[in-house]
N, C-alpha and C. Protein backbone atom coordinates (compact mmCIF):
# COMPACT_ATOMS: atom_id res chain seq x y z
N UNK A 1 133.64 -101.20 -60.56
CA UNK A 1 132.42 -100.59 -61.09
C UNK A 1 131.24 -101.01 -60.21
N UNK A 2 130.46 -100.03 -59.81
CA UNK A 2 129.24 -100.37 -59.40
C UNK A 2 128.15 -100.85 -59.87
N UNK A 3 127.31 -101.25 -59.28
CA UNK A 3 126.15 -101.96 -60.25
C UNK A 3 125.28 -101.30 -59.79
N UNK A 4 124.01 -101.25 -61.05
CA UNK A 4 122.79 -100.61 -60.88
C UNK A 4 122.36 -101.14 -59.73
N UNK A 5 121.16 -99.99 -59.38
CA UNK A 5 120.57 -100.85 -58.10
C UNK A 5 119.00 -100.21 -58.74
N UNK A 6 118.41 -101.63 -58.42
CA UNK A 6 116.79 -101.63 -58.57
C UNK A 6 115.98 -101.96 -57.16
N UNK A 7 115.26 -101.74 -57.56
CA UNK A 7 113.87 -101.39 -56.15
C UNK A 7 112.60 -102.26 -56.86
N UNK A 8 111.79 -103.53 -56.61
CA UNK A 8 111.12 -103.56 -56.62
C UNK A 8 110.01 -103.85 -55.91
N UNK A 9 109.08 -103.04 -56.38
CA UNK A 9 107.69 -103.26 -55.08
C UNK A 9 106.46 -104.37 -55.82
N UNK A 10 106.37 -104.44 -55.22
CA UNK A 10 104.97 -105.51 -55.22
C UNK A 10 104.64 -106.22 -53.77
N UNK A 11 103.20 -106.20 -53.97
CA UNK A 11 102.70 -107.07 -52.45
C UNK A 11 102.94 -108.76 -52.87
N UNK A 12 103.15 -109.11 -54.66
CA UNK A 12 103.28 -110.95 -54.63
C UNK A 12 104.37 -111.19 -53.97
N UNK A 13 105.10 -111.86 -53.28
CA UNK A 13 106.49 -112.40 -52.97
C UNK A 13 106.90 -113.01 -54.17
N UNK A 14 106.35 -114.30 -55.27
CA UNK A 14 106.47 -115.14 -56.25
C UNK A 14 107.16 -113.76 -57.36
N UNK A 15 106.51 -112.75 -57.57
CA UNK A 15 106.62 -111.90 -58.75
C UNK A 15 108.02 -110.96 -58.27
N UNK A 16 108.57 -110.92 -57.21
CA UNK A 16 109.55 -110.01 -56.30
C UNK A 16 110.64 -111.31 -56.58
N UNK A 17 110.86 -112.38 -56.22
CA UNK A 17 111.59 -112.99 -56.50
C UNK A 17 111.61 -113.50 -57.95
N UNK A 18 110.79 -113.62 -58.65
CA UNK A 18 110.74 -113.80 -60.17
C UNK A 18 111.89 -112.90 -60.67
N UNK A 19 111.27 -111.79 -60.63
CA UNK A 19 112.25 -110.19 -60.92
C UNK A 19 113.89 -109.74 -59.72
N UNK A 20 114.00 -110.30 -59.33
CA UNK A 20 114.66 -110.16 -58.60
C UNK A 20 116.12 -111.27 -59.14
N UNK A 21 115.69 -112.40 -59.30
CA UNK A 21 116.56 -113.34 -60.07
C UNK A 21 117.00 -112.87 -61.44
N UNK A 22 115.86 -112.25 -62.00
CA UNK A 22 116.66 -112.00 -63.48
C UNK A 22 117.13 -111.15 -63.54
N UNK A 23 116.36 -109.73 -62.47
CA UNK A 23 117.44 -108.70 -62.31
C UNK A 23 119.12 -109.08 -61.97
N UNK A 24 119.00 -109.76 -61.34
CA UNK A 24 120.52 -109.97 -60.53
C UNK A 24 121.44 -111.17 -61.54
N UNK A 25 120.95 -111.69 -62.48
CA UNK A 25 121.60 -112.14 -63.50
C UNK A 25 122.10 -111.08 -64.17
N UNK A 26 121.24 -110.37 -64.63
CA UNK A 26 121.92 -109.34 -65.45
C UNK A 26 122.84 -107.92 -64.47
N UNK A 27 122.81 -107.89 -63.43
CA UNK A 27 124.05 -107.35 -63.11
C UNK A 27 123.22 -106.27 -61.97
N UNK A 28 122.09 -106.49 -61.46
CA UNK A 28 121.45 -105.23 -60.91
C UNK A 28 121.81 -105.82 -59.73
N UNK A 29 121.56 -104.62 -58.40
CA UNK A 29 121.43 -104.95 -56.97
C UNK A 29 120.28 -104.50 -56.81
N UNK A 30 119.74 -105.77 -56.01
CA UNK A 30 118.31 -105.62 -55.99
C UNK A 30 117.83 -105.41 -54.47
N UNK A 31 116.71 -104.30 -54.14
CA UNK A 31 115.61 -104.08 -53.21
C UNK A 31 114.66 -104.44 -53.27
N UNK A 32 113.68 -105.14 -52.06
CA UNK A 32 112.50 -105.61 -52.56
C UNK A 32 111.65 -104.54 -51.51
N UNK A 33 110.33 -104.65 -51.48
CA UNK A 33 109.39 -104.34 -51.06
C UNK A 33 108.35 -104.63 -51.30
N UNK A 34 107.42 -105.01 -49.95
CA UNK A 34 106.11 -105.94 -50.38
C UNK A 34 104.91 -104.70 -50.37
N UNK A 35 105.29 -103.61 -49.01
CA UNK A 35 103.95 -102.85 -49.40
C UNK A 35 104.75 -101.46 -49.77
N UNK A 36 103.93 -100.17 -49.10
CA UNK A 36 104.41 -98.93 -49.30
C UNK A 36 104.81 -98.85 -48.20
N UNK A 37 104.89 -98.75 -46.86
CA UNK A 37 105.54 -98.50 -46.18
C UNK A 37 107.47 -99.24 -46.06
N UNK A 38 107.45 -100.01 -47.14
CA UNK A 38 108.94 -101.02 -46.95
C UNK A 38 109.03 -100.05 -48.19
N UNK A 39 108.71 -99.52 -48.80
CA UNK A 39 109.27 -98.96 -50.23
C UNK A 39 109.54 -97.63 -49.82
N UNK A 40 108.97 -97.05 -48.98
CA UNK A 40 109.25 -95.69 -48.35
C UNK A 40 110.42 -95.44 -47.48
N UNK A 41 110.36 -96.95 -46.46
CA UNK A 41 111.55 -97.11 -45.70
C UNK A 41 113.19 -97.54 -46.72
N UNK A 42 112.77 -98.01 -47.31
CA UNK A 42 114.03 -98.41 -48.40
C UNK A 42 114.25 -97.35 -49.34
N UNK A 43 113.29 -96.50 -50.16
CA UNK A 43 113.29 -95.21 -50.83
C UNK A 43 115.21 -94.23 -50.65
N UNK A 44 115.13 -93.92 -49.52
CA UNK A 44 115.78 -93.44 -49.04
C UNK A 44 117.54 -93.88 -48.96
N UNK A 45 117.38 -94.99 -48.61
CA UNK A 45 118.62 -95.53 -48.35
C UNK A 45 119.22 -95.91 -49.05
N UNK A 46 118.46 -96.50 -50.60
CA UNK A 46 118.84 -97.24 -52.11
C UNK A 46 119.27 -96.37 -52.80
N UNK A 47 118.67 -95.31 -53.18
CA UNK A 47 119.05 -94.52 -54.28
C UNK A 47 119.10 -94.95 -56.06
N UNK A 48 118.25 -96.17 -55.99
CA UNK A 48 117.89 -96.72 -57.11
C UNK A 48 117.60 -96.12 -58.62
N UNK A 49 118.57 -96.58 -59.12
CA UNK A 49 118.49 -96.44 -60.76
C UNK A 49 116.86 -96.34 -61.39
N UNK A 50 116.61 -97.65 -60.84
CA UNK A 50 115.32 -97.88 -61.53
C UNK A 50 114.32 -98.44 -60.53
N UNK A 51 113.06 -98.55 -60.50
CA UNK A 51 111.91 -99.23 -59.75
C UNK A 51 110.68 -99.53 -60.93
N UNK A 52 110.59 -100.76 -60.48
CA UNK A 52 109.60 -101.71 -60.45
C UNK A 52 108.62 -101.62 -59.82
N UNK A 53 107.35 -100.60 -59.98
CA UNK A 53 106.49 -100.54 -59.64
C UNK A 53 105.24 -101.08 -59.95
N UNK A 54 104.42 -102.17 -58.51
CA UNK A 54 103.14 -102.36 -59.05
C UNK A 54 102.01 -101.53 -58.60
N UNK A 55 101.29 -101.28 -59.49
CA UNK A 55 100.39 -100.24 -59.69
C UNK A 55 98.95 -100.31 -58.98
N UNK A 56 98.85 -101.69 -58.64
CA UNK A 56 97.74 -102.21 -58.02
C UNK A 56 97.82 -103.13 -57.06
N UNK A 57 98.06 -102.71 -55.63
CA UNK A 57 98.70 -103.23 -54.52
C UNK A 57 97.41 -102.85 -53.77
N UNK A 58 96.80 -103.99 -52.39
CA UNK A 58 95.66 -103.53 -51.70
C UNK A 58 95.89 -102.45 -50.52
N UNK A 59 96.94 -102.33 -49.62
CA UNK A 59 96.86 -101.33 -48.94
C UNK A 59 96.92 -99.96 -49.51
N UNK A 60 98.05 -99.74 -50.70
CA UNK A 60 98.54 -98.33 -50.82
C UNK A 60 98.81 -98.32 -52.50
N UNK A 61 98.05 -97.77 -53.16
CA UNK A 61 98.15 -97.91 -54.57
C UNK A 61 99.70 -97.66 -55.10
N UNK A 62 99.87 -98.12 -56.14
CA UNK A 62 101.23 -97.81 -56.61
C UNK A 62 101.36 -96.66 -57.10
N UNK A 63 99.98 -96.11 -57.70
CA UNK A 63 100.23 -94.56 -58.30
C UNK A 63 100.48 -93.45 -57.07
N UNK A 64 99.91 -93.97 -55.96
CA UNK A 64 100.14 -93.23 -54.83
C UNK A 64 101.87 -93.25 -54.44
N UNK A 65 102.11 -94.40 -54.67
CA UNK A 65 103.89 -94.08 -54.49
C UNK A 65 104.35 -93.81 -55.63
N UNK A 66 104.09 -93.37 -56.71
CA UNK A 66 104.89 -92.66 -57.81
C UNK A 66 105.07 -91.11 -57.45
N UNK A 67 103.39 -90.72 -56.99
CA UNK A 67 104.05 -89.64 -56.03
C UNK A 67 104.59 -89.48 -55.26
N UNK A 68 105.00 -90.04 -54.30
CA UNK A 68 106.20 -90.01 -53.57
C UNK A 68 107.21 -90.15 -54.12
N UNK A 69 107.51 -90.67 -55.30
CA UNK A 69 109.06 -90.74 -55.84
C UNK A 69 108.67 -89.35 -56.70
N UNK A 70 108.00 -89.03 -57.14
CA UNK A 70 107.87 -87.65 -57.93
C UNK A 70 108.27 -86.58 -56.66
N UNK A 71 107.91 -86.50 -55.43
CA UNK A 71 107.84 -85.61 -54.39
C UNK A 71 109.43 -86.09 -53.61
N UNK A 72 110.20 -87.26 -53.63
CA UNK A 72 111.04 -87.19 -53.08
C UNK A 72 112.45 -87.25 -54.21
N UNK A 73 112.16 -87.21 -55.25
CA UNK A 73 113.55 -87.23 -56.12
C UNK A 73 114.29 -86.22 -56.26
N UNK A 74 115.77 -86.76 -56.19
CA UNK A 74 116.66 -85.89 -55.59
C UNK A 74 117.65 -85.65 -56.65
């Protein structure tokens, strides 16, 4: 059986590995990403169940990459 796979973005590293540990206790495979351009580059290749989006990141807002997952979901 495969395991979920999650995506999470955030620019903290502390809050990516926070979530990332408990994800992967409970059974997820986890992606990280610190800005939008690593979430765009990973987007693609994951095919992620679910994402962890933060909403308030300084280069590239997070609502700005919801559209991109609204514009690239397949």
């Amino acid at each position: 059986m495969t395991k979920p796979k999650l995506i999470v973005v955030d620019d903290d590293a502390g809050t990516r590995t926070f979530i990332r540990n408990v994800a992967e206790e409970l059974g997820f495979e986890v992606g990280e990403a610190g800005t939008g351009k690593e979430f765009r580059d990973l987007y693609g290749d994951v095919h992620a169940d679910m994402i962890i989006l933060d909403i308030a990141m300084p280069e590239e807002q997070g609502v700005w990459l919801f559209d991109f997952i609204h514009d690239h979901h397949q």
